[in-house]
PDB file of N, CA and C in Angstrom:
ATOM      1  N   UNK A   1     106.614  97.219 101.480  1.00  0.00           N
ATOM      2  CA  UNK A   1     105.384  97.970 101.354  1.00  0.00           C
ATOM      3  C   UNK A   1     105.164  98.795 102.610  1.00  0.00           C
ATOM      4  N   UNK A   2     105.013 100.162 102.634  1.00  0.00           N
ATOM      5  CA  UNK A   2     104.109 100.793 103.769  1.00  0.00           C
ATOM      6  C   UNK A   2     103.490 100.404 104.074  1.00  0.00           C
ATOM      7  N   UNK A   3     102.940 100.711 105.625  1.00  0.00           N
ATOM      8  CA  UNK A   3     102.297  99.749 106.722  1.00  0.00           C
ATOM      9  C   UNK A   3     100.926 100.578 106.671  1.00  0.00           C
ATOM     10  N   UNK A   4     101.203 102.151 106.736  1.00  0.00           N
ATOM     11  CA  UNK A   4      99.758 102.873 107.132  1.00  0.00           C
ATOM     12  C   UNK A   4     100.308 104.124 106.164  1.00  0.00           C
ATOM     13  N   UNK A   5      98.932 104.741 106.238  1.00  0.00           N
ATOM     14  CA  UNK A   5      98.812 106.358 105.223  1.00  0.00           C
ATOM     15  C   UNK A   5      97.782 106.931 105.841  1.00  0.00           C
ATOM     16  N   UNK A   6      97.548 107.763 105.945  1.00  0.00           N
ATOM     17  CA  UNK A   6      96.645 108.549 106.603  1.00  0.00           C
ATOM     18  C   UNK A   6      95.038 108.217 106.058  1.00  0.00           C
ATOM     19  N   UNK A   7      95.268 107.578 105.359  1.00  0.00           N
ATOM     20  CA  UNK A   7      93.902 106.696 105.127  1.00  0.00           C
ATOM     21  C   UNK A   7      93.184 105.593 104.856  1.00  0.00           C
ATOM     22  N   UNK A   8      94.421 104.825 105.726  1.00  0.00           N
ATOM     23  CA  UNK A   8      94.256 103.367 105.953  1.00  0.00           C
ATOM     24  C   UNK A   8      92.888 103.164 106.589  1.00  0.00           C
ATOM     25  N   UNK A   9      92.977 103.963 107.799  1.00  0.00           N
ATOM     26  CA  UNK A   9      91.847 103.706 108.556  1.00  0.00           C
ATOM     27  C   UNK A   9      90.838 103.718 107.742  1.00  0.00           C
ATOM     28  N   UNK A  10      90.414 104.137 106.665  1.00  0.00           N
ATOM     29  CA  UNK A  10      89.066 104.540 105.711  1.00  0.00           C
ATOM     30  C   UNK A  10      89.038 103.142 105.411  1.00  0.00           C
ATOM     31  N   UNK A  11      89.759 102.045 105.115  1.00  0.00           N
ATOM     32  CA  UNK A  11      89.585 100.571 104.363  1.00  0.00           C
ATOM     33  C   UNK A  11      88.470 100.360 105.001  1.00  0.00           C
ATOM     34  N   UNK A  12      87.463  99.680 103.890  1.00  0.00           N
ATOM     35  CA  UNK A  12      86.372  98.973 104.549  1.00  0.00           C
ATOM     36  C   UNK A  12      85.870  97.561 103.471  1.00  0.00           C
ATOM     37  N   UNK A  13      85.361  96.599 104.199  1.00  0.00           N
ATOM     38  CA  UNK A  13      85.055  95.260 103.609  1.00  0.00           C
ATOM     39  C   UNK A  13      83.870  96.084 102.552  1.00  0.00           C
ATOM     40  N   UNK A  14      84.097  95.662 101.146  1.00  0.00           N
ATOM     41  CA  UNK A  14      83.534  95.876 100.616  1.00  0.00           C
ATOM     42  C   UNK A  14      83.158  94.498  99.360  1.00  0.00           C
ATOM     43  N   UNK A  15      81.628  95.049  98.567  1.00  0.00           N
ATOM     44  CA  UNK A  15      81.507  94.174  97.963  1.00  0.00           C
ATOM     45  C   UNK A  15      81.811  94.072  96.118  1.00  0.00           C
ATOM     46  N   UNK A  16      82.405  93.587  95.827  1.00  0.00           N
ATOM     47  CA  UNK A  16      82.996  93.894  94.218  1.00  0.00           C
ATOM     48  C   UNK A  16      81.255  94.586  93.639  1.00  0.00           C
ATOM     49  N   UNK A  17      81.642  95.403  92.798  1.00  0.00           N
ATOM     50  CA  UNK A  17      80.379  95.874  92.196  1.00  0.00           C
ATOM     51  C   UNK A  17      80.253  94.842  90.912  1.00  0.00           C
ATOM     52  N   UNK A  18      81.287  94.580  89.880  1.00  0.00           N
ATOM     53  CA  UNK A  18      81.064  93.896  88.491  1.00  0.00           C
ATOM     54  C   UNK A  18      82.081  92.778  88.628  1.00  0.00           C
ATOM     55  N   UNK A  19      81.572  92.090  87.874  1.00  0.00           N
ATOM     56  CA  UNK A  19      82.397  90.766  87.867  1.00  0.00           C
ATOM     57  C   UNK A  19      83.655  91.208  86.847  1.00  0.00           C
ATOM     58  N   UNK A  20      84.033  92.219  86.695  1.00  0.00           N
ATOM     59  CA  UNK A  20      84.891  92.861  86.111  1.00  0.00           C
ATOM     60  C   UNK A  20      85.067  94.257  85.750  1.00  0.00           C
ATOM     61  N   UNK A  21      85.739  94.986  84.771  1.00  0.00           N
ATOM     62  CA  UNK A  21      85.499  96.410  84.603  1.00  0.00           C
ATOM     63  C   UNK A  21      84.097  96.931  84.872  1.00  0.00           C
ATOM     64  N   UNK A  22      83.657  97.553  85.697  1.00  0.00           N
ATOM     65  CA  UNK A  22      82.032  97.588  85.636  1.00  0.00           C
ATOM     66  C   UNK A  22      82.106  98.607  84.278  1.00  0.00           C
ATOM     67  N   UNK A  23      82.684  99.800  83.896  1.00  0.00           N
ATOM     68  CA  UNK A  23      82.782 100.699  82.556  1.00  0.00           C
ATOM     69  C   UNK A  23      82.940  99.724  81.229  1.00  0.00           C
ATOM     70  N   UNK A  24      84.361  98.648  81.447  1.00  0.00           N
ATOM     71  CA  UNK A  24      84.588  98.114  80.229  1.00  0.00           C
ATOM     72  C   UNK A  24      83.750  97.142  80.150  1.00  0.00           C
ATOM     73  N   UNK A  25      83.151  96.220  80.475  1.00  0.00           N
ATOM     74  CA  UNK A  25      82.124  95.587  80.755  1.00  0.00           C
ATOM     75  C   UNK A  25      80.538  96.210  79.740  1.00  0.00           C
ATOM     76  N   UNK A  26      80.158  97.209  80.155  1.00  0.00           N
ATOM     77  CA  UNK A  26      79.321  98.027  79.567  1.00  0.00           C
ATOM     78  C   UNK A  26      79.034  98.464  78.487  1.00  0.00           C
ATOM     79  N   UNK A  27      80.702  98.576  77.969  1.00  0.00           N
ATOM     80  CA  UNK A  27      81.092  99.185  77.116  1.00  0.00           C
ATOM     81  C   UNK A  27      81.569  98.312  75.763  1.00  0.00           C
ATOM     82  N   UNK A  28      82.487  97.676  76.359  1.00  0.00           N
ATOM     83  CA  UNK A  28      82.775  96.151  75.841  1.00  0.00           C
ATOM     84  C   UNK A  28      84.135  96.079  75.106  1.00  0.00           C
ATOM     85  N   UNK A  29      84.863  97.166  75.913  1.00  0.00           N
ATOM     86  CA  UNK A  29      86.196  97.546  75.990  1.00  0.00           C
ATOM     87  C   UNK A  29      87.217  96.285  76.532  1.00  0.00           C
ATOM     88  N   UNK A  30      88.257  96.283  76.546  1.00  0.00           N
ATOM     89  CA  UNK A  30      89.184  95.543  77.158  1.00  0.00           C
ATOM     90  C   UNK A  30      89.905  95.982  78.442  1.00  0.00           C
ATOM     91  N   UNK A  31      90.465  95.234  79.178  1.00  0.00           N
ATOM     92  CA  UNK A  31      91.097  95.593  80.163  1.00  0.00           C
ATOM     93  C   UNK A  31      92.253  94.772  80.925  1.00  0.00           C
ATOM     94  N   UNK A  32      93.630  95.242  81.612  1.00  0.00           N
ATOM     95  CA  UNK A  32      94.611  94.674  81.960  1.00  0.00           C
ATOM     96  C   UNK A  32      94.845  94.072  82.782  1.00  0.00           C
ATOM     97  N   UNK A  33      93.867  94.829  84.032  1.00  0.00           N
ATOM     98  CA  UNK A  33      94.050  94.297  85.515  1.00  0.00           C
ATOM     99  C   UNK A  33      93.181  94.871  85.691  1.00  0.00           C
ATOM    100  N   UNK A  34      92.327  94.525  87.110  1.00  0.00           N
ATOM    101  CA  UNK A  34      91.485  95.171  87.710  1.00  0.00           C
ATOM    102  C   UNK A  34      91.623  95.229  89.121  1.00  0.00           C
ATOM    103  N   UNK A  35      91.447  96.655  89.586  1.00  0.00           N
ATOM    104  CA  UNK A  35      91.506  97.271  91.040  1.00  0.00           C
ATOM    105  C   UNK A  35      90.117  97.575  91.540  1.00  0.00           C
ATOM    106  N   UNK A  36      90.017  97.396  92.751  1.00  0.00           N
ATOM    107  CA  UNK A  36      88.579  97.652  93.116  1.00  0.00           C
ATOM    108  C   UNK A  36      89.088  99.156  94.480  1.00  0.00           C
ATOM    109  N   UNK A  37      87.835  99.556  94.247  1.00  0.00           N
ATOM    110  CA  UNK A  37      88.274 100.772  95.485  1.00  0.00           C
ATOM    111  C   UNK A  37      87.456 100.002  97.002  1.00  0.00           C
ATOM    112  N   UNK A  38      88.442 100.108  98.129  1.00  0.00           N
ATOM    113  CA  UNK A  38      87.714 100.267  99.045  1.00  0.00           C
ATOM    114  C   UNK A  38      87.501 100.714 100.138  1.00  0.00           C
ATOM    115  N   UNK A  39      86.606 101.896  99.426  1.00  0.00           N
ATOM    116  CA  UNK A  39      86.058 102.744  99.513  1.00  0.00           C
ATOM    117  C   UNK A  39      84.360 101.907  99.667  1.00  0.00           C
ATOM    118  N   UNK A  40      84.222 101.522  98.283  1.00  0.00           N
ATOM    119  CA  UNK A  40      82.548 101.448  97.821  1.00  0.00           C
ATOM    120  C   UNK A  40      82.644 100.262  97.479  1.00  0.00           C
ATOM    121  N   UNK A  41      83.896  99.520  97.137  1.00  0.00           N
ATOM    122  CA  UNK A  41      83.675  97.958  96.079  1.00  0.00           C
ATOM    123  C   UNK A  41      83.500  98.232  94.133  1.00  0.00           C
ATOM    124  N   UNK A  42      83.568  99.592  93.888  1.00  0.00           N
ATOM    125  CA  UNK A  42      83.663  99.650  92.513  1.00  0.00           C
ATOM    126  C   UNK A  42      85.059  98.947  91.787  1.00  0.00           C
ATOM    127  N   UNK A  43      84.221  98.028  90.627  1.00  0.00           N
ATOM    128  CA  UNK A  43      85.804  97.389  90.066  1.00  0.00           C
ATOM    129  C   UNK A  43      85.843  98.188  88.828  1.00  0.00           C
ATOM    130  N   UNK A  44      87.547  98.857  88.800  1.00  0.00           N
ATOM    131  CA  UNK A  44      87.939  99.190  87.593  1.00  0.00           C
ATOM    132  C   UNK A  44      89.179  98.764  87.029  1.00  0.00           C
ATOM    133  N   UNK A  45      89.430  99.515  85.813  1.00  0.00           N
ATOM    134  CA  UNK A  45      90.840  98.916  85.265  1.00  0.00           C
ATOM    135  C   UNK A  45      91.672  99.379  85.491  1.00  0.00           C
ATOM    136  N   UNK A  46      92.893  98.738  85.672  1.00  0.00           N
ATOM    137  CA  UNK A  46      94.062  99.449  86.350  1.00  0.00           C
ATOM    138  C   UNK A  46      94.697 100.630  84.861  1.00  0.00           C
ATOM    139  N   UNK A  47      95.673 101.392  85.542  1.00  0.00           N
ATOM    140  CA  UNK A  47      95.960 102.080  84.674  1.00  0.00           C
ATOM    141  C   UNK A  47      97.437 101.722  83.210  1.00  0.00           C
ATOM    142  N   UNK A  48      97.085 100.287  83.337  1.00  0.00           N
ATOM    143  CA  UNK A  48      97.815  99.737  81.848  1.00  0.00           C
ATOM    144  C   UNK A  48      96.411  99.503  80.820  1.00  0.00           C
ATOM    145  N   UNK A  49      95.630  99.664  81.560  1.00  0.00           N
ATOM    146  CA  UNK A  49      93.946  99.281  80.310  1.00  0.00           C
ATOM    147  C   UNK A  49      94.201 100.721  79.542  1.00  0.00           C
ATOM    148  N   UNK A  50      93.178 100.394  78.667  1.00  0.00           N
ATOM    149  CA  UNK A  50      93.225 101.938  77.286  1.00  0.00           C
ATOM    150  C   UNK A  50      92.345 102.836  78.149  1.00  0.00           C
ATOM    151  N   UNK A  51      91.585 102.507  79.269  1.00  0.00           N
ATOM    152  CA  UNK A  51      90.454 103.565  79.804  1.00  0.00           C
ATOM    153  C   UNK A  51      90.282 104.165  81.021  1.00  0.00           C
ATOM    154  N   UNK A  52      91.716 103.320  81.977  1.00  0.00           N
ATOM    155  CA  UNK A  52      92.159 103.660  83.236  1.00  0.00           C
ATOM    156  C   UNK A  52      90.548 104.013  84.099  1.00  0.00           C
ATOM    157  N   UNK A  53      89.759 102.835  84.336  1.00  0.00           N
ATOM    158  CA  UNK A  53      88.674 103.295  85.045  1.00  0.00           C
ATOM    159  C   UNK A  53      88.951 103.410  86.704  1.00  0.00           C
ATOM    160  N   UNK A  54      89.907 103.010  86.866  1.00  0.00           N
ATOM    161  CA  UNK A  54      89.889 102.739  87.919  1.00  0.00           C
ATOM    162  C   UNK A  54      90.370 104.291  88.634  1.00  0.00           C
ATOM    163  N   UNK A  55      91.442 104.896  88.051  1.00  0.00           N
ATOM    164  CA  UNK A  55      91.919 106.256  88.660  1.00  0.00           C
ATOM    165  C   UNK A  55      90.690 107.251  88.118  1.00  0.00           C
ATOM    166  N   UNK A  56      89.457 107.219  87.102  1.00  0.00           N
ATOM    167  CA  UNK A  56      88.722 107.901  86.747  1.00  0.00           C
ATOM    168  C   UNK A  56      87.468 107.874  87.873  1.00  0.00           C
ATOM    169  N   UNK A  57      87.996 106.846  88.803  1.00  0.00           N
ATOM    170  CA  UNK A  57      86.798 106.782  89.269  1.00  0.00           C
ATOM    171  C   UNK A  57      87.555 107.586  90.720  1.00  0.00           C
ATOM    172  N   UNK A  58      88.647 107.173  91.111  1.00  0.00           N
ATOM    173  CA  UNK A  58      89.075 108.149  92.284  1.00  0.00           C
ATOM    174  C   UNK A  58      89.001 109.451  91.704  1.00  0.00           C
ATOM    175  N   UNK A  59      89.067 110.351  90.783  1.00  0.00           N
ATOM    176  CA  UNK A  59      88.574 111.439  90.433  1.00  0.00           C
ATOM    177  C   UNK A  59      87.356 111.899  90.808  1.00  0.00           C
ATOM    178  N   UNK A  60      86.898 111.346  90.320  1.00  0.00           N
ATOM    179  CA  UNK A  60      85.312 111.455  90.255  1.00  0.00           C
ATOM    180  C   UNK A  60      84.788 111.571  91.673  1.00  0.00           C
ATOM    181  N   UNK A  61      85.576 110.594  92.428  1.00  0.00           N
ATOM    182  CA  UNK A  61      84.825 110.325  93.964  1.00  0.00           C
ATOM    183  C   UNK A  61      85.260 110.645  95.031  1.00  0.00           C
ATOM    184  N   UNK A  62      87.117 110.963  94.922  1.00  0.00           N
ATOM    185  CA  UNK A  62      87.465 111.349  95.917  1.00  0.00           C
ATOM    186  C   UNK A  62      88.157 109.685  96.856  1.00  0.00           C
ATOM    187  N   UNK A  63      87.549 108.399  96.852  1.00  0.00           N
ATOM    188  CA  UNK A  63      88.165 107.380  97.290  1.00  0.00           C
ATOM    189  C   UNK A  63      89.280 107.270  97.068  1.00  0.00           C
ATOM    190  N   UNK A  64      90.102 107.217  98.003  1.00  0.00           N
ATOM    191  CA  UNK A  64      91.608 106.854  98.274  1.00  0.00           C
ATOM    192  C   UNK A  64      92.274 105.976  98.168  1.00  0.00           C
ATOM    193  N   UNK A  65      91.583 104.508  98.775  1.00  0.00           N
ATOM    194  CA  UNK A  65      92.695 103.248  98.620  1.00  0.00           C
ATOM    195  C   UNK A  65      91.849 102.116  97.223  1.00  0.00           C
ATOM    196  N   UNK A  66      92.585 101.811  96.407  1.00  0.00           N
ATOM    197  CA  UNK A  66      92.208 100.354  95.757  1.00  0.00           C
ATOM    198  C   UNK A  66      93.084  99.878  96.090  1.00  0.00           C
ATOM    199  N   UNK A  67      92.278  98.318  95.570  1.00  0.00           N
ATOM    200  CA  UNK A  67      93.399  96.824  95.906  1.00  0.00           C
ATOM    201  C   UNK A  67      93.369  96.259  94.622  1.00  0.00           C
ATOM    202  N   UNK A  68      94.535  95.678  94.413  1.00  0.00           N
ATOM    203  CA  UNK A  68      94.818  94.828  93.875  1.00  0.00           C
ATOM    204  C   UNK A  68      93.852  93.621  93.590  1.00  0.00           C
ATOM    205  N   UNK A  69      93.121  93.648  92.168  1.00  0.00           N
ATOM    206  CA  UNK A  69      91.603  92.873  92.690  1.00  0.00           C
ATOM    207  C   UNK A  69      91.824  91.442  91.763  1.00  0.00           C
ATOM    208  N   UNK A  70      93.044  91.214  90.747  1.00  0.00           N
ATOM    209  CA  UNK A  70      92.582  90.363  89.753  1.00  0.00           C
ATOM    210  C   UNK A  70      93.887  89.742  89.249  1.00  0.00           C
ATOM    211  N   UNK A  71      94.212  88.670  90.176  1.00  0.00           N
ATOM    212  CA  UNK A  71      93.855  87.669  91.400  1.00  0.00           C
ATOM    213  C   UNK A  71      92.930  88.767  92.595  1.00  0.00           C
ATOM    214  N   UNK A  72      92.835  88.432  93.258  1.00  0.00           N
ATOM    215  CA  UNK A  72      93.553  89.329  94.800  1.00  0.00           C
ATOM    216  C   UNK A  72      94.927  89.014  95.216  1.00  0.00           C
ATOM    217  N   UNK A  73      95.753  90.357  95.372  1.00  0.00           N
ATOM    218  CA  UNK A  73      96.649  90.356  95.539  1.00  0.00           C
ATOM    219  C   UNK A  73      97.508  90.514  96.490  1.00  0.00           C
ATOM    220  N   UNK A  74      96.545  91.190  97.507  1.00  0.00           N
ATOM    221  CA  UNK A  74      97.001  91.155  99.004  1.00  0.00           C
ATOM    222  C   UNK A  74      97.853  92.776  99.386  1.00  0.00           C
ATOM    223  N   UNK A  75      97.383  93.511  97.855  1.00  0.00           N
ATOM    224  CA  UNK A  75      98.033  95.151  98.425  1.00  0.00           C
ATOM    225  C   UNK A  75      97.460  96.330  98.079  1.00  0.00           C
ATOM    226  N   UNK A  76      97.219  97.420  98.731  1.00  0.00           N
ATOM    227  CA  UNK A  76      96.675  98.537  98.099  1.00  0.00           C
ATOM    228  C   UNK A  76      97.437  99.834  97.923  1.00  0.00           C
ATOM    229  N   UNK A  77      96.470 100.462  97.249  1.00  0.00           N
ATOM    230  CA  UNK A  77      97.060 102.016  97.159  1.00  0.00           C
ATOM    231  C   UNK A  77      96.658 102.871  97.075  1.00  0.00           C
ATOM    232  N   UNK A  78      97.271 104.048  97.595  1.00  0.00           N
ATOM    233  CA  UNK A  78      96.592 104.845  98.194  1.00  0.00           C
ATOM    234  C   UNK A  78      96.559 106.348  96.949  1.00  0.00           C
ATOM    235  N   UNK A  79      95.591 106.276  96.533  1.00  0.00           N
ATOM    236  CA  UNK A  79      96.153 107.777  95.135  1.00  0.00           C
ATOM    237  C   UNK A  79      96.543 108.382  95.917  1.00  0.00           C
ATOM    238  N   UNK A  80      96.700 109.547  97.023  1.00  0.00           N
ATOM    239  CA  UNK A  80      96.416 110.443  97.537  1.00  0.00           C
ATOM    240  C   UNK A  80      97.794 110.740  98.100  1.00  0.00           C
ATOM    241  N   UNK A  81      98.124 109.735  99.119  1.00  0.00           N
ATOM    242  CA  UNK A  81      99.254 109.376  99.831  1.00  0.00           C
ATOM    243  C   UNK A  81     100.500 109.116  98.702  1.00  0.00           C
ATOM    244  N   UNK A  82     100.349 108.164  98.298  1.00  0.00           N
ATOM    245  CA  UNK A  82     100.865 107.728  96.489  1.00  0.00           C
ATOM    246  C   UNK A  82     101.884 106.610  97.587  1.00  0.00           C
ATOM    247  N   UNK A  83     101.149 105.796  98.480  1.00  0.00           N
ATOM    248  CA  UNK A  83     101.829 104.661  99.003  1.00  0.00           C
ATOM    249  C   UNK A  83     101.051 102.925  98.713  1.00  0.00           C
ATOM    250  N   UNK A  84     101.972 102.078  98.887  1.00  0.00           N
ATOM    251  CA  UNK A  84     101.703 100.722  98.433  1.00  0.00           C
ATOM    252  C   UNK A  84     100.729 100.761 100.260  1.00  0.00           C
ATOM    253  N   UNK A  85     100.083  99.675 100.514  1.00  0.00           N
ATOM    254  CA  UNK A  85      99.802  99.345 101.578  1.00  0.00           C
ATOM    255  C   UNK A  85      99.620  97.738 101.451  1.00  0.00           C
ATOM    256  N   UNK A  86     100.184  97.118 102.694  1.00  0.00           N
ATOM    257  CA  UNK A  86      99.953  95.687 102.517  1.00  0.00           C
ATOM    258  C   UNK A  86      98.507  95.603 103.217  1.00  0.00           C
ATOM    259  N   UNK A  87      97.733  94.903 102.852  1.00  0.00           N
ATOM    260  CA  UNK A  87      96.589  94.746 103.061  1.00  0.00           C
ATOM    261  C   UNK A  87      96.344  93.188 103.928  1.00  0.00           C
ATOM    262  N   UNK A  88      97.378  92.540 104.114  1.00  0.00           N
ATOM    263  CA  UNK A  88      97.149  91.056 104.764  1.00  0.00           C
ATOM    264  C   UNK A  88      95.896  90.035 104.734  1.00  0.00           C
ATOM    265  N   UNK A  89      95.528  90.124 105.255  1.00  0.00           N
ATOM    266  CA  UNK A  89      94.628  89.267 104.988  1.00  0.00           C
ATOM    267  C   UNK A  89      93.107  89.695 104.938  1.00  0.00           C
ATOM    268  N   UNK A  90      92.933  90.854 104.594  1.00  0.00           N
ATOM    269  CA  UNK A  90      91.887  92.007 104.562  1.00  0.00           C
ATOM    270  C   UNK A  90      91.602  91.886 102.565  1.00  0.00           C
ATOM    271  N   UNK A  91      91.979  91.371 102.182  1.00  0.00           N
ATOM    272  CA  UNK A  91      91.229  90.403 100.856  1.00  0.00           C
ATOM    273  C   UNK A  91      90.580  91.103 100.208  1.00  0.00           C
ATOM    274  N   UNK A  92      90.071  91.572  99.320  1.00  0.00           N
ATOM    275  CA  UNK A  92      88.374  91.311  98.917  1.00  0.00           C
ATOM    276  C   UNK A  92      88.536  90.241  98.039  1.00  0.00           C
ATOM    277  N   UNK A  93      87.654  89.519  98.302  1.00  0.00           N
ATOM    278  CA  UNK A  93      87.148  87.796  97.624  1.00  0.00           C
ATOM    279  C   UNK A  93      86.439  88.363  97.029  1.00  0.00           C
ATOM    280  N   UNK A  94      86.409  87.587  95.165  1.00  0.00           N
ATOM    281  CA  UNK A  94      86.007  87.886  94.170  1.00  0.00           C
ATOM    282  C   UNK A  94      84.606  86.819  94.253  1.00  0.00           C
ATOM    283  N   UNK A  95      83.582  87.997  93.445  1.00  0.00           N
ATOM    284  CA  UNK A  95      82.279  86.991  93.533  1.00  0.00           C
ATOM    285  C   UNK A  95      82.114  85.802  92.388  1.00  0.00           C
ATOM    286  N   UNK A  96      83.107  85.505  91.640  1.00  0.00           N
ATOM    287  CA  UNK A  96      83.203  84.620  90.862  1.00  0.00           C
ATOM    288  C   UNK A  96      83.958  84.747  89.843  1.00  0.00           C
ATOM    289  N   UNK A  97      83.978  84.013  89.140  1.00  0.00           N
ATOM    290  CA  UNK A  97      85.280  83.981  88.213  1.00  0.00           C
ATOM    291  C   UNK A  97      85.724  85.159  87.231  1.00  0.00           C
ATOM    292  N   UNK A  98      86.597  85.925  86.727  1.00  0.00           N
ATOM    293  CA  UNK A  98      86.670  87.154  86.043  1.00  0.00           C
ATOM    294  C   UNK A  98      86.764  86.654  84.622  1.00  0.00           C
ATOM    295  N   UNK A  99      86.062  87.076  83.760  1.00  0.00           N
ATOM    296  CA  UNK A  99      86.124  86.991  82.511  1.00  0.00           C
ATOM    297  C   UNK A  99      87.212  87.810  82.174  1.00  0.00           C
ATOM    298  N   UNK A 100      88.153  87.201  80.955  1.00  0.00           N
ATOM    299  CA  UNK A 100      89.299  87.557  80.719  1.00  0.00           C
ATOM    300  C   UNK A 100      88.790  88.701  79.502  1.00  0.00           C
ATOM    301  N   UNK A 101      89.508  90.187  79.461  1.00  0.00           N
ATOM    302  CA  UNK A 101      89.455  90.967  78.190  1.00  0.00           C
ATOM    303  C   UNK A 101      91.081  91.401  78.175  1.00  0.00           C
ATOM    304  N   UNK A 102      92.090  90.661  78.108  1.00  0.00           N
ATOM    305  CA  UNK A 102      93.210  90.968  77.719  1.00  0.00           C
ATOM    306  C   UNK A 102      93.634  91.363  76.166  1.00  0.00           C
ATOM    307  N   UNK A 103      94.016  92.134  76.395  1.00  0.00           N
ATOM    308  CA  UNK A 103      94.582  92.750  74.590  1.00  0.00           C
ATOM    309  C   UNK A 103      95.091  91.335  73.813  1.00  0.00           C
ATOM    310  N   UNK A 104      94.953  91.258  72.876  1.00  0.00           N
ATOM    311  CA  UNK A 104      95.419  90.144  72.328  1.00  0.00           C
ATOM    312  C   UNK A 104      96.666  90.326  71.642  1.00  0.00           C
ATOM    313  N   UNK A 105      96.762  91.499  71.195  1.00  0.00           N
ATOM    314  CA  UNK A 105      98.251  92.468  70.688  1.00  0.00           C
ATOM    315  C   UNK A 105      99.619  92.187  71.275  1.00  0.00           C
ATOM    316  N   UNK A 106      99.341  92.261  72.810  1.00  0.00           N
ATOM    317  CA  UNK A 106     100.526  91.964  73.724  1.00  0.00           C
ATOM    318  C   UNK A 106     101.960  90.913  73.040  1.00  0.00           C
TER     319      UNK A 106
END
């Protein structure tokens, strides 16, 4: 994994916004994985979900790095850069347990 990107430095402790997709959640959509940006702490779905919230939301906002949120996984990435970053022990801890919306199709 790459070590730095020109916008590593931007990482900041952030706080999960939804205890899951905050869009699919709402919506009552399904989802594959979830990435949180941090940037702000918004959680979305990674881009194997049907609604890719998670890159809709770096659109939208301009935020650069998500992590790996669901486990935590210990890596991020950077849209921008288009690099992995290891994130070590810089975490975001989930505020409680994730309700599962996995496709059942799989």
């Amino acid at each position: 994994m790459a070590d730095e990107c020109v916008h590593a430095a931007g990482i900041r402790d952030v706080t999960p916004s939804a205890l899951g997709c905050e869009e699919c959640l709402k919506s009552g959509s399904i989802w594959m994985h979830l990435r949180i940006c941090r940037t702000c702490g918004h959680v979305g779905c990674c881009d194997d979900s049907p609604h890719r919230h998670a890159t809709k939301h770096f659109h939208e906002t301009g935020h650069p790095i998500i992590e790996g949120y669901d486990p935590p996984e210990g890596w991020g990435w950077c849209y921008i850069d288009e690099v992995v970053l290891d994130l070590g022990d810089r975490v975001t801890q989930q505020n409680g347990p994730i309700p599962r919306h996995i496709d059942d199709r799989d």
